[in-house]
PDB file of N, CA and C in Angstrom:
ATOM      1  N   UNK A   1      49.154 -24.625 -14.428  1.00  0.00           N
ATOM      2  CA  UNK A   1      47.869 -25.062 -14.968  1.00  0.00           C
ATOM      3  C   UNK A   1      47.747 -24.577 -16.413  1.00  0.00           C
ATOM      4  N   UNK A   2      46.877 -25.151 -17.411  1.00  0.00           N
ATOM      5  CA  UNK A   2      46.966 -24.649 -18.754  1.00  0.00           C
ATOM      6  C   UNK A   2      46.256 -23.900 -18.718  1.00  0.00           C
ATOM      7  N   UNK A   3      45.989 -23.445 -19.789  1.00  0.00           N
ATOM      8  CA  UNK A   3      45.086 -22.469 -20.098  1.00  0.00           C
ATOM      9  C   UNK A   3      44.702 -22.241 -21.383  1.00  0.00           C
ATOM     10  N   UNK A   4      43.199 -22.096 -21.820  1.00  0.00           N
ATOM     11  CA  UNK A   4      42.342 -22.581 -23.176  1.00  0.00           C
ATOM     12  C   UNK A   4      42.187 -21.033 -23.235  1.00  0.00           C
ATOM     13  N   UNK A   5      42.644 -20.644 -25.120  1.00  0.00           N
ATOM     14  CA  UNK A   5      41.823 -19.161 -25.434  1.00  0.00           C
ATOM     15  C   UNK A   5      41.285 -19.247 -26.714  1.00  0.00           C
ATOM     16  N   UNK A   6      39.664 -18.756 -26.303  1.00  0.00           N
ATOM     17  CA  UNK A   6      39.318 -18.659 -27.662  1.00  0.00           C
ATOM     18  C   UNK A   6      40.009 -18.153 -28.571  1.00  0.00           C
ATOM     19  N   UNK A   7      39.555 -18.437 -29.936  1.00  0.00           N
ATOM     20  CA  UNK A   7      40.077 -17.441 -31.270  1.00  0.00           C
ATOM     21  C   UNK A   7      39.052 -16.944 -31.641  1.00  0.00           C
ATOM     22  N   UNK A   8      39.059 -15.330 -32.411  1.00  0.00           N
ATOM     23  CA  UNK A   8      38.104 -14.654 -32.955  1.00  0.00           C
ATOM     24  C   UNK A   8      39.225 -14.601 -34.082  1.00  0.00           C
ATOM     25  N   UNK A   9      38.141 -14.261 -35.190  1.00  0.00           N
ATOM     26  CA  UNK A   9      38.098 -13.690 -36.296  1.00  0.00           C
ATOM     27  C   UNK A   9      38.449 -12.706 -36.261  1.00  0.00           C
ATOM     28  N   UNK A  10      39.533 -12.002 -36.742  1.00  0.00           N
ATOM     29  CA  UNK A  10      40.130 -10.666 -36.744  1.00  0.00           C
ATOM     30  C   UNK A  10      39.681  -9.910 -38.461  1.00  0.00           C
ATOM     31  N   UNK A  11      39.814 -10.732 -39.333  1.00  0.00           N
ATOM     32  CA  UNK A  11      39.290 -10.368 -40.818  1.00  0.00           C
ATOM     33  C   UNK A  11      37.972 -10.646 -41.202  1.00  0.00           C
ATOM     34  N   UNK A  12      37.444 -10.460 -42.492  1.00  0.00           N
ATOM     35  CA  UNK A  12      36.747 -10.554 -42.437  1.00  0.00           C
ATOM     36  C   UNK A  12      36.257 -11.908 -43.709  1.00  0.00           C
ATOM     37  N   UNK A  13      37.956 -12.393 -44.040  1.00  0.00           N
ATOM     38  CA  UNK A  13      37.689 -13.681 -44.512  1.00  0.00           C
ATOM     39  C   UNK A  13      37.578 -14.592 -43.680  1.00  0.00           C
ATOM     40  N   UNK A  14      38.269 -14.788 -42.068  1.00  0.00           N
ATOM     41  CA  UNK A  14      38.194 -15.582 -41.128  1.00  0.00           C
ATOM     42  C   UNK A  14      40.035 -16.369 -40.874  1.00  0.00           C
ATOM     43  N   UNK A  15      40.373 -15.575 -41.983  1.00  0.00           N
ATOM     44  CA  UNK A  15      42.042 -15.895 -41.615  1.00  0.00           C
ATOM     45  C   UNK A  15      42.794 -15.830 -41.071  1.00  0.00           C
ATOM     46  N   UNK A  16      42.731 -14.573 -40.406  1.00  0.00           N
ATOM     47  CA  UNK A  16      43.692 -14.121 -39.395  1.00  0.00           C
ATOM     48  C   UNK A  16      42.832 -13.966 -38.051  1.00  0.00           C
ATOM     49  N   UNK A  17      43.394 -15.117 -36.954  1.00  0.00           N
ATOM     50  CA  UNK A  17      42.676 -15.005 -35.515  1.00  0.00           C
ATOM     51  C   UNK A  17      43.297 -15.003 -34.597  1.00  0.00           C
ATOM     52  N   UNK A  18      42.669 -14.441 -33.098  1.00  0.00           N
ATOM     53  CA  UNK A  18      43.223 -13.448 -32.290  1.00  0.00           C
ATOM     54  C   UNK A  18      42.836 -14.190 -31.297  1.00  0.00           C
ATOM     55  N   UNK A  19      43.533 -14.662 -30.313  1.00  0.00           N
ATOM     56  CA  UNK A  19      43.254 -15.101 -28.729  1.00  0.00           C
ATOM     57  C   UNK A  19      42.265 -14.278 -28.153  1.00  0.00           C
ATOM     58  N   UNK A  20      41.545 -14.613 -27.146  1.00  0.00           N
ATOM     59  CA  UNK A  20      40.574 -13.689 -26.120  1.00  0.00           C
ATOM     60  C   UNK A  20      41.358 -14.511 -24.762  1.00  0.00           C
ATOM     61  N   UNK A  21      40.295 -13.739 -24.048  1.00  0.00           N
ATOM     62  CA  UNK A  21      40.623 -14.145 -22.686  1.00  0.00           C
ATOM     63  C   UNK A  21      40.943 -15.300 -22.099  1.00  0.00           C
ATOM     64  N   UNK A  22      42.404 -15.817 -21.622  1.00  0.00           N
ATOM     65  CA  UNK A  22      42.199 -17.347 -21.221  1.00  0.00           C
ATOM     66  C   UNK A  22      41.100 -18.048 -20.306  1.00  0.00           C
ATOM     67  N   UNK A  23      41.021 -19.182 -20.279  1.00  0.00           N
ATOM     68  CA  UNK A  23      39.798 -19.967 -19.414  1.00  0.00           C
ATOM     69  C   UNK A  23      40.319 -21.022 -18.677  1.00  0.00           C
ATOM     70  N   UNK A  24      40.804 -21.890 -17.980  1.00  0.00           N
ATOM     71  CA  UNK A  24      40.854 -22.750 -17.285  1.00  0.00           C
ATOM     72  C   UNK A  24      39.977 -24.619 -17.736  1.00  0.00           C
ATOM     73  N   UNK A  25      38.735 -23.899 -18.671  1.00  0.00           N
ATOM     74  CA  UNK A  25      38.168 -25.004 -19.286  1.00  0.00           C
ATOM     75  C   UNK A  25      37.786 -25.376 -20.941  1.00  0.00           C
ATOM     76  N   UNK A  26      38.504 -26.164 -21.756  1.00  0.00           N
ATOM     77  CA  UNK A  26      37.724 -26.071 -22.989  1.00  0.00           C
ATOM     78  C   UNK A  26      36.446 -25.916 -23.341  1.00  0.00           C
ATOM     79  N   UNK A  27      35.474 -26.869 -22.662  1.00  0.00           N
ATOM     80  CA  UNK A  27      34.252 -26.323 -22.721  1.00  0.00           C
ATOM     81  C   UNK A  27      33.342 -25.045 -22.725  1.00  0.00           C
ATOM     82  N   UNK A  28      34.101 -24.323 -21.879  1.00  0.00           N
ATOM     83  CA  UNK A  28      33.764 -22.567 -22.072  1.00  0.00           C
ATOM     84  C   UNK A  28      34.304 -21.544 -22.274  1.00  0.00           C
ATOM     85  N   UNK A  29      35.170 -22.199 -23.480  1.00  0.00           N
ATOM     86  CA  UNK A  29      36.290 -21.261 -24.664  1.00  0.00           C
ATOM     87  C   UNK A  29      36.502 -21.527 -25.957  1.00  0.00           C
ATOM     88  N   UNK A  30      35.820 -23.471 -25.666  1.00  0.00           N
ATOM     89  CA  UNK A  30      35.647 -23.475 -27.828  1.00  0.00           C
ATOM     90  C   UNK A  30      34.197 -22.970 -28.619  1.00  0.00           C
ATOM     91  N   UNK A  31      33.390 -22.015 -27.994  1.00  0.00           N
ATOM     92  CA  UNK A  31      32.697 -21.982 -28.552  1.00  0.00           C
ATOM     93  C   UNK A  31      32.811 -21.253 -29.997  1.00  0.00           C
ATOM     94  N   UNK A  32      33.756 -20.788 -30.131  1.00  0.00           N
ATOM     95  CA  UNK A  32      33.915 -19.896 -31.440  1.00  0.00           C
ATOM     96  C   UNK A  32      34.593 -20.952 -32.177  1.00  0.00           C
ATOM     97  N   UNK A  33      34.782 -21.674 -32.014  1.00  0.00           N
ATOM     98  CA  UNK A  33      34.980 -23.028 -32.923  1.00  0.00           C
ATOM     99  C   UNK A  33      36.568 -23.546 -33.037  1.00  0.00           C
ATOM    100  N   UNK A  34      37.575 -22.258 -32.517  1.00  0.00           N
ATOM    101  CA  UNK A  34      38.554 -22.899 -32.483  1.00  0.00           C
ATOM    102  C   UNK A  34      39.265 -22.345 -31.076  1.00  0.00           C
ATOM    103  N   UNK A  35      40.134 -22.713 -30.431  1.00  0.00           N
ATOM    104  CA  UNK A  35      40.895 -22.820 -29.161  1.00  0.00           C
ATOM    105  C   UNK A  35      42.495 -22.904 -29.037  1.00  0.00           C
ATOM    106  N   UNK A  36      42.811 -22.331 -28.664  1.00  0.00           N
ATOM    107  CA  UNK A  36      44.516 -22.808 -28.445  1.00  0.00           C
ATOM    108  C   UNK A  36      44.742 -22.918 -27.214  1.00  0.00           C
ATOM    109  N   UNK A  37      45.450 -24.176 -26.686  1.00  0.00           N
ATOM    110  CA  UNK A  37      45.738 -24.645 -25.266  1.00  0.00           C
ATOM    111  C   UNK A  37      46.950 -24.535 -25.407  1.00  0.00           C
ATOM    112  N   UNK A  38      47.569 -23.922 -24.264  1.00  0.00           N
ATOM    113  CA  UNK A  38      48.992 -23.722 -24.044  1.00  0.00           C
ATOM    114  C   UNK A  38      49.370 -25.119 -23.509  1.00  0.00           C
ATOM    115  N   UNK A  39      49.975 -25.866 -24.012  1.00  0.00           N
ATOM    116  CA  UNK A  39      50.541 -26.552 -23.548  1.00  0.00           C
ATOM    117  C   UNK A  39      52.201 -26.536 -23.134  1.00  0.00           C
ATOM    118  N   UNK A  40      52.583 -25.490 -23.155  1.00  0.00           N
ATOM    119  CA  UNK A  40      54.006 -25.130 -22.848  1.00  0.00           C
ATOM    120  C   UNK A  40      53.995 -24.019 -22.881  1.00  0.00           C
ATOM    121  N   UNK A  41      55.363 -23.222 -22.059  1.00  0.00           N
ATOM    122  CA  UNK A  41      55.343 -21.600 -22.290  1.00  0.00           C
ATOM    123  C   UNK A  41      55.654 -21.184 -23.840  1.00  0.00           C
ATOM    124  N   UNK A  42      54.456 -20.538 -24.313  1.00  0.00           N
ATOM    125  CA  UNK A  42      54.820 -19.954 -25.406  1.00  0.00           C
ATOM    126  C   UNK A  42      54.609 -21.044 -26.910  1.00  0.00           C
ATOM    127  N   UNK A  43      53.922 -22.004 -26.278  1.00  0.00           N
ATOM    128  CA  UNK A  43      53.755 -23.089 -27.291  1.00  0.00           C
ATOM    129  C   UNK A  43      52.204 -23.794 -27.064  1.00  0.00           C
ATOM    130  N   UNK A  44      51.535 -23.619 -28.418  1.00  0.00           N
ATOM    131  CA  UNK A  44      49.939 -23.659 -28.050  1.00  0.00           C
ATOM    132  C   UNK A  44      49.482 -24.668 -29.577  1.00  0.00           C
ATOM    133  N   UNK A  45      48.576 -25.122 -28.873  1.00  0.00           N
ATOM    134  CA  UNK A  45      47.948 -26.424 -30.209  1.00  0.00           C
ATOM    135  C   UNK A  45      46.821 -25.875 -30.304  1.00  0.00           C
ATOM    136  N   UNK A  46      46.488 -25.760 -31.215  1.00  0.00           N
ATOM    137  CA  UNK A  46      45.042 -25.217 -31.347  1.00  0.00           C
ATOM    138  C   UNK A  46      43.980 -26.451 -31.928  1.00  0.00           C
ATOM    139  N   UNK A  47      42.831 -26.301 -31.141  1.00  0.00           N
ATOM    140  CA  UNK A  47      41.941 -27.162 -30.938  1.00  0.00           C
ATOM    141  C   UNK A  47      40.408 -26.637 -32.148  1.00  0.00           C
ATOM    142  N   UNK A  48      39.761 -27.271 -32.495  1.00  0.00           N
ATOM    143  CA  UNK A  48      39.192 -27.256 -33.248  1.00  0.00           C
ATOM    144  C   UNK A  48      37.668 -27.922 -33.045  1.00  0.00           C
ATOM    145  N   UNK A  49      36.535 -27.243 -33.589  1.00  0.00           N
ATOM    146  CA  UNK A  49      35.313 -27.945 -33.068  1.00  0.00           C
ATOM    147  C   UNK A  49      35.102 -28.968 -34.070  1.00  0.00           C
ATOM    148  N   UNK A  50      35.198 -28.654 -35.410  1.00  0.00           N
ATOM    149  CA  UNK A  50      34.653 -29.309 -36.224  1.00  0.00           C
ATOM    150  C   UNK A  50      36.238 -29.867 -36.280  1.00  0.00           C
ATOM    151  N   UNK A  51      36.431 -31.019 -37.244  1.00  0.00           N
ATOM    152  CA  UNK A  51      37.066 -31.483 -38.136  1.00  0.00           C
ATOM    153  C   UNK A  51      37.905 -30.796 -38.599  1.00  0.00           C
ATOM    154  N   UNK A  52      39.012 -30.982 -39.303  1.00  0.00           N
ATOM    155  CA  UNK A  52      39.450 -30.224 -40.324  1.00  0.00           C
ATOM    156  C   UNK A  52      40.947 -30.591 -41.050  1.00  0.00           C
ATOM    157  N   UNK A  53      41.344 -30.911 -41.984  1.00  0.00           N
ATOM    158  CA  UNK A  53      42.263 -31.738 -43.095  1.00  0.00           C
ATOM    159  C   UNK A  53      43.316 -30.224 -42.512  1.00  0.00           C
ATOM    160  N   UNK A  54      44.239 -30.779 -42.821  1.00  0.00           N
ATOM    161  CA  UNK A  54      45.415 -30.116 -43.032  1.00  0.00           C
ATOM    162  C   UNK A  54      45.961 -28.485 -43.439  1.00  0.00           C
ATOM    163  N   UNK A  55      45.135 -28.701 -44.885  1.00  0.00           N
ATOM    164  CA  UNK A  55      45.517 -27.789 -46.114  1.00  0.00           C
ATOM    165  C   UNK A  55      44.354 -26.577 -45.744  1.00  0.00           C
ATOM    166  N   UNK A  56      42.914 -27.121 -44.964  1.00  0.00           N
ATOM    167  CA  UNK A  56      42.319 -25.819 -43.820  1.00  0.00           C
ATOM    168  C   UNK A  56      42.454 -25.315 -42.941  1.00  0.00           C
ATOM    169  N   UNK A  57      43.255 -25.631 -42.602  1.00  0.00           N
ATOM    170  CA  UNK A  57      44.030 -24.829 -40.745  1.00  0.00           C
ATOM    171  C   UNK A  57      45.113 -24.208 -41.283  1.00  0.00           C
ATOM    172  N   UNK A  58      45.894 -24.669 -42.397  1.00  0.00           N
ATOM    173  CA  UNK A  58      47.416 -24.206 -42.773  1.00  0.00           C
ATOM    174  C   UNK A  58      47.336 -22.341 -43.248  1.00  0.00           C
ATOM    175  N   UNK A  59      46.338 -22.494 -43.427  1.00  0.00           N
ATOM    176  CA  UNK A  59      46.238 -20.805 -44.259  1.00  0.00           C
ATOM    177  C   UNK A  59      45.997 -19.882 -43.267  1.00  0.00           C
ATOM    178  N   UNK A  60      45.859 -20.436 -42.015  1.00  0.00           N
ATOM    179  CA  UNK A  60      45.410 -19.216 -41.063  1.00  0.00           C
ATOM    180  C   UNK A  60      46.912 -18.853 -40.472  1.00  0.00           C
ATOM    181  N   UNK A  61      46.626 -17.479 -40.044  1.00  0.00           N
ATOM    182  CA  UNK A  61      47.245 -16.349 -39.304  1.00  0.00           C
ATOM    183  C   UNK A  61      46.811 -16.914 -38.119  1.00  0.00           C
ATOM    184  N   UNK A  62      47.390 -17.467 -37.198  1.00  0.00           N
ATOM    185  CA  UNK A  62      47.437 -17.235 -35.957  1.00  0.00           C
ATOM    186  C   UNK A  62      48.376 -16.656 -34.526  1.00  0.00           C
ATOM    187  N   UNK A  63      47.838 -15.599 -33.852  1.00  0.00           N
ATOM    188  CA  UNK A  63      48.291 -14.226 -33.119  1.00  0.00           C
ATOM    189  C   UNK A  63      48.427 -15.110 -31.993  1.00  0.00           C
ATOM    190  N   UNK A  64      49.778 -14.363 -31.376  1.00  0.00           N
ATOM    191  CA  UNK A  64      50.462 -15.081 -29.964  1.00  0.00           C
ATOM    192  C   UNK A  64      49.044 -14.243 -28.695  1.00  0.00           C
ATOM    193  N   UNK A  65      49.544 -15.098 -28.226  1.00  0.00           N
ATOM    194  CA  UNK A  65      48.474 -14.408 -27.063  1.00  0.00           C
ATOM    195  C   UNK A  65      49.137 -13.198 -25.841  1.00  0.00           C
ATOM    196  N   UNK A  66      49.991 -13.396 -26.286  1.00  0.00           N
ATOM    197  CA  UNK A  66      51.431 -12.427 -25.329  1.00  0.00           C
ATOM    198  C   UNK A  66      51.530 -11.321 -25.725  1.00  0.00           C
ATOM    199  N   UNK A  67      51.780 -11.486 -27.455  1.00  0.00           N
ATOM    200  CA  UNK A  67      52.620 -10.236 -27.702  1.00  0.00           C
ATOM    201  C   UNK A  67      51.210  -9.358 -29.073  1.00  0.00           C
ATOM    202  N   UNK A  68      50.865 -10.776 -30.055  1.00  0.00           N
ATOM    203  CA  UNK A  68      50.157 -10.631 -31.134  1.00  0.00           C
ATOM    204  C   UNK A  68      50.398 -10.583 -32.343  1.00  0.00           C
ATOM    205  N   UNK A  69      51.993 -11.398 -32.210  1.00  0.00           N
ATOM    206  CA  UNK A  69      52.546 -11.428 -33.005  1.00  0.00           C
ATOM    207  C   UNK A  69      52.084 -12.804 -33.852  1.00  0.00           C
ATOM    208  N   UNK A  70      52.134 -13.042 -35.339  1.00  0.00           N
ATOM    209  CA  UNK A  70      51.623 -14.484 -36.172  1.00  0.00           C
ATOM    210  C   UNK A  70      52.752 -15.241 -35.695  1.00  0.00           C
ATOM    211  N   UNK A  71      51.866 -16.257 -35.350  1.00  0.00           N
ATOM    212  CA  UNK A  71      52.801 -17.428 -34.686  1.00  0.00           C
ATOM    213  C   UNK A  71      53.251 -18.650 -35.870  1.00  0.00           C
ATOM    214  N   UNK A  72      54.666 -19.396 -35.669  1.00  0.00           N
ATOM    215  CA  UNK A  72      54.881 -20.330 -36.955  1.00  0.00           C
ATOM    216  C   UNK A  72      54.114 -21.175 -36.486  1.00  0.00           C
ATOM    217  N   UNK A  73      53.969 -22.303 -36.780  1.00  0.00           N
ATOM    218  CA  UNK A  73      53.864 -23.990 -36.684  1.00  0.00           C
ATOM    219  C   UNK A  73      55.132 -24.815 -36.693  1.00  0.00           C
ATOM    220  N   UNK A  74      54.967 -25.262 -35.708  1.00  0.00           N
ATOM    221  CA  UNK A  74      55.881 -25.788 -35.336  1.00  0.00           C
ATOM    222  C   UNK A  74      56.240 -27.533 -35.101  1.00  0.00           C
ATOM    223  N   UNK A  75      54.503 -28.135 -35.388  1.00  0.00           N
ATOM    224  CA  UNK A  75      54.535 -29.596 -35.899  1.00  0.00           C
ATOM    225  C   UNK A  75      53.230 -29.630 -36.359  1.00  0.00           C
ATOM    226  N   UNK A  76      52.736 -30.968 -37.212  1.00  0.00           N
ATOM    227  CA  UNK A  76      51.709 -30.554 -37.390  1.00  0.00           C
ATOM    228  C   UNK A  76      50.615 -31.294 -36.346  1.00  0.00           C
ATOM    229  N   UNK A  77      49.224 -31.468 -36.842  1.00  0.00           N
ATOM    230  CA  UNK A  77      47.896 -31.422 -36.626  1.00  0.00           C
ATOM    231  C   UNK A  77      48.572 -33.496 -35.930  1.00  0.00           C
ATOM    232  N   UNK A  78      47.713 -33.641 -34.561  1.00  0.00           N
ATOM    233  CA  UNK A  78      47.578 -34.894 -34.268  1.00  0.00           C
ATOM    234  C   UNK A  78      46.368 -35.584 -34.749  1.00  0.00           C
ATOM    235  N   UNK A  79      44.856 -35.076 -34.808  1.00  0.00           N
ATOM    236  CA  UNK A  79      43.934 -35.395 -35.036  1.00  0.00           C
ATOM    237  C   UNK A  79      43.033 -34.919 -36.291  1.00  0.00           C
ATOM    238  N   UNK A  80      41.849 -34.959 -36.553  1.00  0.00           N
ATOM    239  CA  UNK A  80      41.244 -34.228 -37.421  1.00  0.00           C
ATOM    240  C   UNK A  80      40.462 -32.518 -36.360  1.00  0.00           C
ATOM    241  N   UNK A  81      40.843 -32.759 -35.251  1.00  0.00           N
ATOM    242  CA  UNK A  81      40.465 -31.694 -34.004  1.00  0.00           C
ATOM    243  C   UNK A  81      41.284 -31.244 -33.766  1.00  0.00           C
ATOM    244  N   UNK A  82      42.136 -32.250 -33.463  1.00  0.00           N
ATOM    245  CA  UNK A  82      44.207 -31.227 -32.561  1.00  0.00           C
ATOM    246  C   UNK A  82      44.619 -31.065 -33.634  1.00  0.00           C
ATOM    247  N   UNK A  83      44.820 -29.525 -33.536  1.00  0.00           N
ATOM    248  CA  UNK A  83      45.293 -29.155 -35.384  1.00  0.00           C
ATOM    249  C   UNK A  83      46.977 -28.835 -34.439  1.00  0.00           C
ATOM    250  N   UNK A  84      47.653 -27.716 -35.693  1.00  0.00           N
ATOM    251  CA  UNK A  84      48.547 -27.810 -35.561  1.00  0.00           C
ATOM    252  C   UNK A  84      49.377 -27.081 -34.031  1.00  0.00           C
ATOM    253  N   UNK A  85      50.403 -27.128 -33.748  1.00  0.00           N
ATOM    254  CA  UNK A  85      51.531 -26.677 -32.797  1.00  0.00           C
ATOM    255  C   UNK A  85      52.011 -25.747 -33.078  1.00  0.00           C
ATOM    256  N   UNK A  86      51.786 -24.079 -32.441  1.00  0.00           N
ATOM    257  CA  UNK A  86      52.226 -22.705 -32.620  1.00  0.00           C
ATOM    258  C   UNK A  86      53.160 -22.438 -31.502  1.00  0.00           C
ATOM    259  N   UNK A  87      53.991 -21.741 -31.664  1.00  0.00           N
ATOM    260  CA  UNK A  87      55.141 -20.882 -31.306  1.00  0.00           C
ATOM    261  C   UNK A  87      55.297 -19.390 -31.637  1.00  0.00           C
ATOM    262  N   UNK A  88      56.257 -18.590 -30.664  1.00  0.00           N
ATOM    263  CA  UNK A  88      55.896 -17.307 -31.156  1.00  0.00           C
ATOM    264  C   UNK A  88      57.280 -16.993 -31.103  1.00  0.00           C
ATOM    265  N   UNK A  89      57.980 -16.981 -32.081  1.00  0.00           N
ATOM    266  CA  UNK A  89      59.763 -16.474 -32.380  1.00  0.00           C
ATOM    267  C   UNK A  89      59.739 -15.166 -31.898  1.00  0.00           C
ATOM    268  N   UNK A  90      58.945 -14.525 -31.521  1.00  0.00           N
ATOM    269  CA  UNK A  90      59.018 -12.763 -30.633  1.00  0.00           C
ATOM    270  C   UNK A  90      58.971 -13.355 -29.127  1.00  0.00           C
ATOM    271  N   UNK A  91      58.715 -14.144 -28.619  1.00  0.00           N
ATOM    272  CA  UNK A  91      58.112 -14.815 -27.090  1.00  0.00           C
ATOM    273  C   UNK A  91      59.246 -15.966 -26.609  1.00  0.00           C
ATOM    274  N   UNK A  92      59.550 -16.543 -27.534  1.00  0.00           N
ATOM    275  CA  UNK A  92      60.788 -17.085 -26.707  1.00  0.00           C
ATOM    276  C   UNK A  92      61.935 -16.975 -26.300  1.00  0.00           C
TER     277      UNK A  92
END
């Protein structure tokens, strides 16, 4: 089954963000505005409330949910919501 985790804000520009607890439902894990759904072991798309172009999702730090290590990208964004495809080169 997948599993949705919020992101918090780890800084205090909003760059670098940190998984919380997984959930079973998007609805009661995007509230902090962004989400990463595992869609594979160790491979997570992060979901997005608002909108967002390319060149604004690209600057973030985003932390594996495993280890906490910054995860690459690994394709990009499908939608202006399904942002990009993370991986964690410490996790696989």
């Amino acid at each position: 089954m997948h599993r949705y985790f919020p992101l918090i804000d780890c800084t205090s520009d909003g760059l670098e963000k940190f998984p919380m607890f997984p959930g079973k439902d998007i609805n009661t894990t995007c509230g902090t505005g962004f989400t990463l759904f595992e869609v594979a072991p160790n491979r997570y798309r992060m979901i997005a409330q608002d909108e967002h172009e390319p060149e604004d999702y690209k600057k973030y730090k985003i932390r594996c949910p495993k280890c906490g290590v910054a995860m690459d990208i690994k394709s990009p964004h499908i939608t202006k919501n399904t942002l990009a495809l993370y991986a964690c080169k410490h996790c696989e």
